[in-house]
PDB file of N, CA and C in Angstrom:
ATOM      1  N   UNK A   1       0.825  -1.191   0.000  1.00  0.00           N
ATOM      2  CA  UNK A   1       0.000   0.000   0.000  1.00  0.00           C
ATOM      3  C   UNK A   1       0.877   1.265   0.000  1.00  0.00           C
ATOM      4  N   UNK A   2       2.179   0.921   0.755  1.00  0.00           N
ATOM      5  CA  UNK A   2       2.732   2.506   0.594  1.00  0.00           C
ATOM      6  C   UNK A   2       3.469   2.642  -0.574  1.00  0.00           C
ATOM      7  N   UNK A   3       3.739   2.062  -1.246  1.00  0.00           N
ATOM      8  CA  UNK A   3       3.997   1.778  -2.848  1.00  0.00           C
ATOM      9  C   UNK A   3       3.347   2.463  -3.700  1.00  0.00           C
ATOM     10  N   UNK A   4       1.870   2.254  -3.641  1.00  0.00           N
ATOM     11  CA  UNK A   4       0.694   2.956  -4.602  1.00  0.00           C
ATOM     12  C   UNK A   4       0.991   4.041  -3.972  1.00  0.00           C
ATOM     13  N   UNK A   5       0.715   4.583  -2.540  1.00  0.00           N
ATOM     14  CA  UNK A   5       0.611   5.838  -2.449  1.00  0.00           C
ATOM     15  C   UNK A   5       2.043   6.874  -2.930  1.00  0.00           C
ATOM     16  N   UNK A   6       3.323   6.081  -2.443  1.00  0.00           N
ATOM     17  CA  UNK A   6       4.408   6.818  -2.918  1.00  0.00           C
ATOM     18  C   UNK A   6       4.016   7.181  -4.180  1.00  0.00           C
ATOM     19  N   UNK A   7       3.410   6.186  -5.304  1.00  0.00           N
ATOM     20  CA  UNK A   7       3.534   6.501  -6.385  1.00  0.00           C
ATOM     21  C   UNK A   7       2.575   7.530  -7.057  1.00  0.00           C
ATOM     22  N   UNK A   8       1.866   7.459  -6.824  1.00  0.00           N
ATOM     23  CA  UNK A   8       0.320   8.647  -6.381  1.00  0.00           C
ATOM     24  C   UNK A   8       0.590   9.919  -6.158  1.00  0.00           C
ATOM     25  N   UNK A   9       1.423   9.693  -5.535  1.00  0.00           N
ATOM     26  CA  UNK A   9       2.092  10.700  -4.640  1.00  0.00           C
ATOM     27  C   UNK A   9       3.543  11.645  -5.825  1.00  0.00           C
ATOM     28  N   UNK A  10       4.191  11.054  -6.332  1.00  0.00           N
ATOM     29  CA  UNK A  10       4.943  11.274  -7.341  1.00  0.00           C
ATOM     30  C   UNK A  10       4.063  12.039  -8.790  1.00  0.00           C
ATOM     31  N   UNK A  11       2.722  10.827  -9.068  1.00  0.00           N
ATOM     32  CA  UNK A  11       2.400  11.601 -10.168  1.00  0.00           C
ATOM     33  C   UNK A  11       1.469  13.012  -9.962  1.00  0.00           C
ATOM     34  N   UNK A  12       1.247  12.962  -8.613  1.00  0.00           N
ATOM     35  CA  UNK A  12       0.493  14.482  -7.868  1.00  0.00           C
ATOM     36  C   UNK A  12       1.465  15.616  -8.043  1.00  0.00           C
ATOM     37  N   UNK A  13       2.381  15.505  -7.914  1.00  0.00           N
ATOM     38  CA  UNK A  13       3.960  16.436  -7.865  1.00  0.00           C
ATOM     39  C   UNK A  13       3.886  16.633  -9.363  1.00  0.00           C
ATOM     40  N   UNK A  14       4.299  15.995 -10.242  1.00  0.00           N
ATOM     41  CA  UNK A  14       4.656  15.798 -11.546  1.00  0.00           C
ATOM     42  C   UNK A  14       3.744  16.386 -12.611  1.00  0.00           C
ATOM     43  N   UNK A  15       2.328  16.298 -11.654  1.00  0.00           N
ATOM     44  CA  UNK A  15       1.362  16.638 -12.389  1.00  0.00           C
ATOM     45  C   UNK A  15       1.183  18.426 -13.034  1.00  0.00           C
ATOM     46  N   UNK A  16       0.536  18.617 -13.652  1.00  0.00           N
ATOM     47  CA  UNK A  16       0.429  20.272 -14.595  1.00  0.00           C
ATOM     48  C   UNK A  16      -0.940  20.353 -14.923  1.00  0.00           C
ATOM     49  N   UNK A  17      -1.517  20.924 -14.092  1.00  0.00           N
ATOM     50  CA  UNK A  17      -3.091  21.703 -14.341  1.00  0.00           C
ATOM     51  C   UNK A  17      -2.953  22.843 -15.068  1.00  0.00           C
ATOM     52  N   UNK A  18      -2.619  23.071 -16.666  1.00  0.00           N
ATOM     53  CA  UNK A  18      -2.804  23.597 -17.183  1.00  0.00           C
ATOM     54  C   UNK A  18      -4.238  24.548 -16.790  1.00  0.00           C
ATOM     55  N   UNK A  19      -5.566  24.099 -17.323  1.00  0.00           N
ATOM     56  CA  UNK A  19      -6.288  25.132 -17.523  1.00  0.00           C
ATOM     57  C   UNK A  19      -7.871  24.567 -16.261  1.00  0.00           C
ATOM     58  N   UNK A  20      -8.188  24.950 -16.484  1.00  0.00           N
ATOM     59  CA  UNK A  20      -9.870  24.743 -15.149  1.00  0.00           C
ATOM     60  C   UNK A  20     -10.490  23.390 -15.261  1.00  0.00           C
ATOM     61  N   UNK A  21     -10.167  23.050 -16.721  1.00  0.00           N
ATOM     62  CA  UNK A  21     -10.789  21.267 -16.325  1.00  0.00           C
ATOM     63  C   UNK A  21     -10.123  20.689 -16.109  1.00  0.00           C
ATOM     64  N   UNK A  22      -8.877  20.045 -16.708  1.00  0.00           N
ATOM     65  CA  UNK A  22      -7.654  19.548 -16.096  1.00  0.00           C
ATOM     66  C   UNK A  22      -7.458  19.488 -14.640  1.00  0.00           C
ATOM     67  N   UNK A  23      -7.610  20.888 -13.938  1.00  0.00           N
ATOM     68  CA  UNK A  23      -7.568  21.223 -12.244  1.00  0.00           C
ATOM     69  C   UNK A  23      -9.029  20.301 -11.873  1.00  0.00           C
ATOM     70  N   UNK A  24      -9.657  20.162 -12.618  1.00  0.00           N
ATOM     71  CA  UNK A  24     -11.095  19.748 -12.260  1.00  0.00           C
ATOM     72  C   UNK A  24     -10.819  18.338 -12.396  1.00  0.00           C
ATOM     73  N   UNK A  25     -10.086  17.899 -12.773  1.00  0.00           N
ATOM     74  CA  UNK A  25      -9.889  16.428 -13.505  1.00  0.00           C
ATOM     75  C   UNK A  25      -8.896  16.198 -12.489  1.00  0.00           C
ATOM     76  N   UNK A  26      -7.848  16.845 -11.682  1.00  0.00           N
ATOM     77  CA  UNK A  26      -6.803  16.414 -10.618  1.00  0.00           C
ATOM     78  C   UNK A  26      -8.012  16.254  -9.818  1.00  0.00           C
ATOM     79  N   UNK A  27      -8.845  17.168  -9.172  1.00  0.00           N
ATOM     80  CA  UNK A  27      -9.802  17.001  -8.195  1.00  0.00           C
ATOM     81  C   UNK A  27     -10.658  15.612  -8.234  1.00  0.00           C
ATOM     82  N   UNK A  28     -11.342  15.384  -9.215  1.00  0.00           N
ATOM     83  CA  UNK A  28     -11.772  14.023  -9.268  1.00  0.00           C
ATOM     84  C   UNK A  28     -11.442  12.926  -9.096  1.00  0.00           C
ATOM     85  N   UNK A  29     -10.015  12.991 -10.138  1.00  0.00           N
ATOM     86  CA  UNK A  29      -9.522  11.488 -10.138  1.00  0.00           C
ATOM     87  C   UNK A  29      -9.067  11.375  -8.020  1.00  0.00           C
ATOM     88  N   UNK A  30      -8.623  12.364  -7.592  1.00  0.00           N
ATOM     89  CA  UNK A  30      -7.792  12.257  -6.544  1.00  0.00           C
ATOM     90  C   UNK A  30      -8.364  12.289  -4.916  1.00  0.00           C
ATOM     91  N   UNK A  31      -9.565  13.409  -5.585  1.00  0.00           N
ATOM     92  CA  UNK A  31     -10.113  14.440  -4.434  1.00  0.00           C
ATOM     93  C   UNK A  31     -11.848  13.522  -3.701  1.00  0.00           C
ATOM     94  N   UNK A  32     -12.196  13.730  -4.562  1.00  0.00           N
ATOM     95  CA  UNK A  32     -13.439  13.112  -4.875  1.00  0.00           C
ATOM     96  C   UNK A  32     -14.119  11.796  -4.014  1.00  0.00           C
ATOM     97  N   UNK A  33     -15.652  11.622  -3.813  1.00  0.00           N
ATOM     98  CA  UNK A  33     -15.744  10.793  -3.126  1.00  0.00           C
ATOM     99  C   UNK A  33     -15.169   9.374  -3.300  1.00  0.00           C
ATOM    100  N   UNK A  34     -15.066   9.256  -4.631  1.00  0.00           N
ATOM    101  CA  UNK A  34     -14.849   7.493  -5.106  1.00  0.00           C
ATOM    102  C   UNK A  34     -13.602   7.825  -6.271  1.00  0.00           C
ATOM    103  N   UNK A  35     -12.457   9.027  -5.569  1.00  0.00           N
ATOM    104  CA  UNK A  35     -11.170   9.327  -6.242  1.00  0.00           C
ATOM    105  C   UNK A  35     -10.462   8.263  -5.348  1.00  0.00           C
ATOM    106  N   UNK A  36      -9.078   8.153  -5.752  1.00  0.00           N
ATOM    107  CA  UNK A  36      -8.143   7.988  -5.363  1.00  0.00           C
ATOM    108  C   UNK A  36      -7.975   7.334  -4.002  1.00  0.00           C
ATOM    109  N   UNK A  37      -7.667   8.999  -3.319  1.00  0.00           N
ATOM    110  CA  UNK A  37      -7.472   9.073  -1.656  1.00  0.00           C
ATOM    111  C   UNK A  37      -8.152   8.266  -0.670  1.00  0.00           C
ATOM    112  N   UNK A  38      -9.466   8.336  -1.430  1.00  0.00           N
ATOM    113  CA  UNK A  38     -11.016   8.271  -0.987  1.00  0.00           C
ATOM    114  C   UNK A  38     -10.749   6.373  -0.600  1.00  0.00           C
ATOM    115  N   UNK A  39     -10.253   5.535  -2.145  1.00  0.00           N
ATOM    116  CA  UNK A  39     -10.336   4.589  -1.891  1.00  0.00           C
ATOM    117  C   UNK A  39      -9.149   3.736  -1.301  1.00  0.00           C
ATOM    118  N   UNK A  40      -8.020   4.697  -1.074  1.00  0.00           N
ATOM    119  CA  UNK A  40      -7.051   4.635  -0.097  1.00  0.00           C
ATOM    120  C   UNK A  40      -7.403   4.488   1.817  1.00  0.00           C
ATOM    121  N   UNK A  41      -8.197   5.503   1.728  1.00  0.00           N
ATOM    122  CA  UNK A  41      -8.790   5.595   3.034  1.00  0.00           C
ATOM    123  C   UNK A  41      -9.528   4.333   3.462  1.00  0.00           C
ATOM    124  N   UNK A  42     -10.086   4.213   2.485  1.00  0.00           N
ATOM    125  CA  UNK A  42     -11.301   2.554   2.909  1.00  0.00           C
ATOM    126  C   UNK A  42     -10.659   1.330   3.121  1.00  0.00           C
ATOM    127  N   UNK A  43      -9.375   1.489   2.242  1.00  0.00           N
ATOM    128  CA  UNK A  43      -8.219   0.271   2.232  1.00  0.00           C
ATOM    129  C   UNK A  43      -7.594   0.000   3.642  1.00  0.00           C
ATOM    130  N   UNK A  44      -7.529   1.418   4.103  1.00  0.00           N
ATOM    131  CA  UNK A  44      -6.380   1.861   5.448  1.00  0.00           C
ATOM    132  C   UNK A  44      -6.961   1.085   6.495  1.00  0.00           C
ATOM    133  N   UNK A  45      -7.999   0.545   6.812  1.00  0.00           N
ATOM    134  CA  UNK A  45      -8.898  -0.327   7.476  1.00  0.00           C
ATOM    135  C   UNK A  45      -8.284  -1.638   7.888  1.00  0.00           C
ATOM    136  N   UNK A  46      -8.013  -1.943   6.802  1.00  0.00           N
ATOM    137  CA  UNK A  46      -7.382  -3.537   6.399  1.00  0.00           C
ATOM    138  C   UNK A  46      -6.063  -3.299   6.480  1.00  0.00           C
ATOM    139  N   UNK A  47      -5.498  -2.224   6.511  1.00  0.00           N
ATOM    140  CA  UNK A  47      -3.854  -2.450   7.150  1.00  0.00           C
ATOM    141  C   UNK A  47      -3.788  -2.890   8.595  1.00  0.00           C
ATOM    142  N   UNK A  48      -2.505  -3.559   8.755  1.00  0.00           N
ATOM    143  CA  UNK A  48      -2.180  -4.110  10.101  1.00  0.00           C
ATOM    144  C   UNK A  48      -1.664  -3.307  11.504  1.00  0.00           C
ATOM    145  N   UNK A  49      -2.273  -3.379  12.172  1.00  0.00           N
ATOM    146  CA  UNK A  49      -2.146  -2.255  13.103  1.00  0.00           C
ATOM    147  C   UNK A  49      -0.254  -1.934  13.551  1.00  0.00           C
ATOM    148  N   UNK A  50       0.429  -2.161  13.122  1.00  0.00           N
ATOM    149  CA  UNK A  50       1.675  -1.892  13.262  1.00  0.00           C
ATOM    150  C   UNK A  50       2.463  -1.362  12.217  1.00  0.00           C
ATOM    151  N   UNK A  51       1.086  -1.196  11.319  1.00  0.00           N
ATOM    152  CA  UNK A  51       1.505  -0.508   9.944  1.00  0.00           C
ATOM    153  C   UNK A  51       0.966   0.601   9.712  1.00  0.00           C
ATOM    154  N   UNK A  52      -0.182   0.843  10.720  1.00  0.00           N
ATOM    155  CA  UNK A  52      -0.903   2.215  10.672  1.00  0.00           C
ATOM    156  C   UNK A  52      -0.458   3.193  10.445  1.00  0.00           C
ATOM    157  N   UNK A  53       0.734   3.492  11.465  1.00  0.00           N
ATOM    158  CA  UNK A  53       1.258   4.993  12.049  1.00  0.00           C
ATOM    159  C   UNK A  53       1.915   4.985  10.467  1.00  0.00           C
ATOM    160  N   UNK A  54       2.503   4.276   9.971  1.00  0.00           N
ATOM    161  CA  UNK A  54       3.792   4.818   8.865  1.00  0.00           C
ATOM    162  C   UNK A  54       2.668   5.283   7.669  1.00  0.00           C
ATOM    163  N   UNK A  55       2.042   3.746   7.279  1.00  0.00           N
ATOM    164  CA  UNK A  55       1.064   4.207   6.444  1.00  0.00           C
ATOM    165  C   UNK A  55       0.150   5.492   6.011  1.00  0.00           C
ATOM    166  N   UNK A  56      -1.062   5.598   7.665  1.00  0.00           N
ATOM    167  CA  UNK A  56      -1.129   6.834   7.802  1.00  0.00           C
ATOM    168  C   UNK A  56      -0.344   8.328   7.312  1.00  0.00           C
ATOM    169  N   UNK A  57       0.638   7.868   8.033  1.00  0.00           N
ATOM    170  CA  UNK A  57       1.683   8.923   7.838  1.00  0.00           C
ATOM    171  C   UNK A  57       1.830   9.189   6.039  1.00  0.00           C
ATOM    172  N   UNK A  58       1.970   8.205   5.289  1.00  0.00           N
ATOM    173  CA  UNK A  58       2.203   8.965   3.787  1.00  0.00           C
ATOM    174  C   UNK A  58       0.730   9.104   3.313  1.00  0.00           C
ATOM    175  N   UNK A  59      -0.396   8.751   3.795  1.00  0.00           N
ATOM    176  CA  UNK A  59      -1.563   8.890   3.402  1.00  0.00           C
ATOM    177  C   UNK A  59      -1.976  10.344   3.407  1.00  0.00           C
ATOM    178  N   UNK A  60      -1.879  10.816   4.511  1.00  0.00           N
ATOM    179  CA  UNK A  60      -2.262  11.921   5.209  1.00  0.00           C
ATOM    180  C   UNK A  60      -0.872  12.912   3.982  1.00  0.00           C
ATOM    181  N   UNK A  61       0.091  12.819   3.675  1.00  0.00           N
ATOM    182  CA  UNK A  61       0.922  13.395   2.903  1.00  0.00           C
ATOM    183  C   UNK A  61       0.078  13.625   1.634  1.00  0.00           C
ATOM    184  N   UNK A  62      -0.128  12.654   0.782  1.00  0.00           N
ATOM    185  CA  UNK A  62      -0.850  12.535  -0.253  1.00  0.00           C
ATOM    186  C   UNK A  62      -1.908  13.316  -0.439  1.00  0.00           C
ATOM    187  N   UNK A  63      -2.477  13.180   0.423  1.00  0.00           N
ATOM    188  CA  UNK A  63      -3.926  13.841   0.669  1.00  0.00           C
ATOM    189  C   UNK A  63      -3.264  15.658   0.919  1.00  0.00           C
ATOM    190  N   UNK A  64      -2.395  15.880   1.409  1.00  0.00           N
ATOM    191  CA  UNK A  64      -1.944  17.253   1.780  1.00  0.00           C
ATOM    192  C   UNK A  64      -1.496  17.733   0.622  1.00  0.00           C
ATOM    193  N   UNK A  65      -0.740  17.217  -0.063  1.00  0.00           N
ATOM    194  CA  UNK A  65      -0.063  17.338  -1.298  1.00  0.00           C
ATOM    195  C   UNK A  65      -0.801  17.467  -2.384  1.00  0.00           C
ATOM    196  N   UNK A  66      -2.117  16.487  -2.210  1.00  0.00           N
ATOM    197  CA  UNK A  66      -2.923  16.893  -3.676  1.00  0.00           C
ATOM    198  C   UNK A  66      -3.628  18.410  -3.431  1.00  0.00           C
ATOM    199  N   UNK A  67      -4.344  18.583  -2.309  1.00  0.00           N
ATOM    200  CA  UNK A  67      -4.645  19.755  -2.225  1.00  0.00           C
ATOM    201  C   UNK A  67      -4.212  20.831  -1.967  1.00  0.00           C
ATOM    202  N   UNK A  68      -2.660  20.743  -1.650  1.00  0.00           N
ATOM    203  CA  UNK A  68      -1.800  21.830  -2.425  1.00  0.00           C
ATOM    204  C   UNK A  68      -1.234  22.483  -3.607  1.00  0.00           C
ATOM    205  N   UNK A  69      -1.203  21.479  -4.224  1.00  0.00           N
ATOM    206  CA  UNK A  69      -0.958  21.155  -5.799  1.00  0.00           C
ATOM    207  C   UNK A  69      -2.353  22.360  -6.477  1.00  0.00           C
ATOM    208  N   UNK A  70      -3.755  21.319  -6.054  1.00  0.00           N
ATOM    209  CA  UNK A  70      -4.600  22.278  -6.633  1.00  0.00           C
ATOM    210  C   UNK A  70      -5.135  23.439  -5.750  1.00  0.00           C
ATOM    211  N   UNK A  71      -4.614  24.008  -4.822  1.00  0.00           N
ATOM    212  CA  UNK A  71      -4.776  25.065  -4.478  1.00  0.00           C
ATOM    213  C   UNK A  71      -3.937  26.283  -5.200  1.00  0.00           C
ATOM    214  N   UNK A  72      -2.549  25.743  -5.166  1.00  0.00           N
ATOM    215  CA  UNK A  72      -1.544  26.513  -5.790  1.00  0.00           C
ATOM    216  C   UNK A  72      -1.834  26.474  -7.293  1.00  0.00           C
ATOM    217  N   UNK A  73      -2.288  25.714  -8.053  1.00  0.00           N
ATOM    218  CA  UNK A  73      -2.874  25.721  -9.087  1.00  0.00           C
ATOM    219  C   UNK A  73      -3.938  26.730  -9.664  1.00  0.00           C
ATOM    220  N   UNK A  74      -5.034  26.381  -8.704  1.00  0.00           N
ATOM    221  CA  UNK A  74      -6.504  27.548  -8.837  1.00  0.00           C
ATOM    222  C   UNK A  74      -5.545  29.062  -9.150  1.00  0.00           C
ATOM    223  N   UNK A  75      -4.687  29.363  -7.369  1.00  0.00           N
ATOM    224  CA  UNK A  75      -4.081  30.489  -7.245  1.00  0.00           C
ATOM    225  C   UNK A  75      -3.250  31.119  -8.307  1.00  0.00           C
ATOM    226  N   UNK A  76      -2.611  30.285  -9.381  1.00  0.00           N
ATOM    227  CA  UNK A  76      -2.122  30.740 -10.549  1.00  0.00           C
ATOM    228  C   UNK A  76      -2.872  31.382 -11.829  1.00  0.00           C
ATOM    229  N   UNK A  77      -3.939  30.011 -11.727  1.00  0.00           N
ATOM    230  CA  UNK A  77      -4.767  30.517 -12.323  1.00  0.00           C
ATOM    231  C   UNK A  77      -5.225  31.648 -12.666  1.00  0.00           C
ATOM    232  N   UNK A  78      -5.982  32.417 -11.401  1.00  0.00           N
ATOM    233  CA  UNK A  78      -7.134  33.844 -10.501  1.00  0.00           C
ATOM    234  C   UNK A  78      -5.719  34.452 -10.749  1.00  0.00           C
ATOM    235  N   UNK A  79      -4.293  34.326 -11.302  1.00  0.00           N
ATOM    236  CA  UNK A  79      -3.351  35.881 -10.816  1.00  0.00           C
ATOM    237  C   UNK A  79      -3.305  35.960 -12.463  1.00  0.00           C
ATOM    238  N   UNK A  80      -3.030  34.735 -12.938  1.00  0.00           N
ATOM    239  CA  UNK A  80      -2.992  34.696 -14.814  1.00  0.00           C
ATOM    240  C   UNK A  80      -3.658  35.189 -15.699  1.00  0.00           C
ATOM    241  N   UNK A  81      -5.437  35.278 -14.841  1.00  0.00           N
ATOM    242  CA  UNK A  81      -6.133  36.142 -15.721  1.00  0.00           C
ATOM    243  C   UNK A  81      -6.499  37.364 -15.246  1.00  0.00           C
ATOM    244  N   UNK A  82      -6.328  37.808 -14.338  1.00  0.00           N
ATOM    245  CA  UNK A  82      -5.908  39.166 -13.874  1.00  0.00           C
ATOM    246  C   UNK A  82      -4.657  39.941 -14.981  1.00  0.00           C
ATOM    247  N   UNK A  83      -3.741  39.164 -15.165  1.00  0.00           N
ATOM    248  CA  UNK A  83      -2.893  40.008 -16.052  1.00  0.00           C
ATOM    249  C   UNK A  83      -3.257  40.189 -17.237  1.00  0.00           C
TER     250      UNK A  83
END
């Protein structure tokens, strides 16, 4: 499991929200009730309790990271068409 997420996690970084659907399209695939994270979280259940804390730990990253990504994203956006 921390495999997928490292890797999740890599193409969140890597990723380029060009224009408002694209950003809309990170949000879904990632954000969303039955995105990504979402079905990461339901998985996290079935990890072994001595695997929680680490797991957790890059889950909770992922999840921070995508919605930085598209926050800082939107924010480029709202300054880009201002100019």
């Amino acid at each position: 499991m921390i495999d997928k997420i490292k890797a999740l996690l890599q193409e969140v970084e890597n990723m380029k929200a060009a224009n408002a659907e694209e950003l809309e399209a990170l949000r879904i695939k990632y954000l969303s009730k039955k995105g990504e994270i979402s079905a990461l979280m339901n998985d996290f259940r079935n990890v072994a309790a001595d695997q929680k804390r680490e797991v957790g730990k890059f889950l909770n990253e992922l999840k921070e990271a995508t919605q930085n990504k598209r926050t800082e994203r939107r924010f480029r956006q709202c300054t880009d068409r201002k100019r």
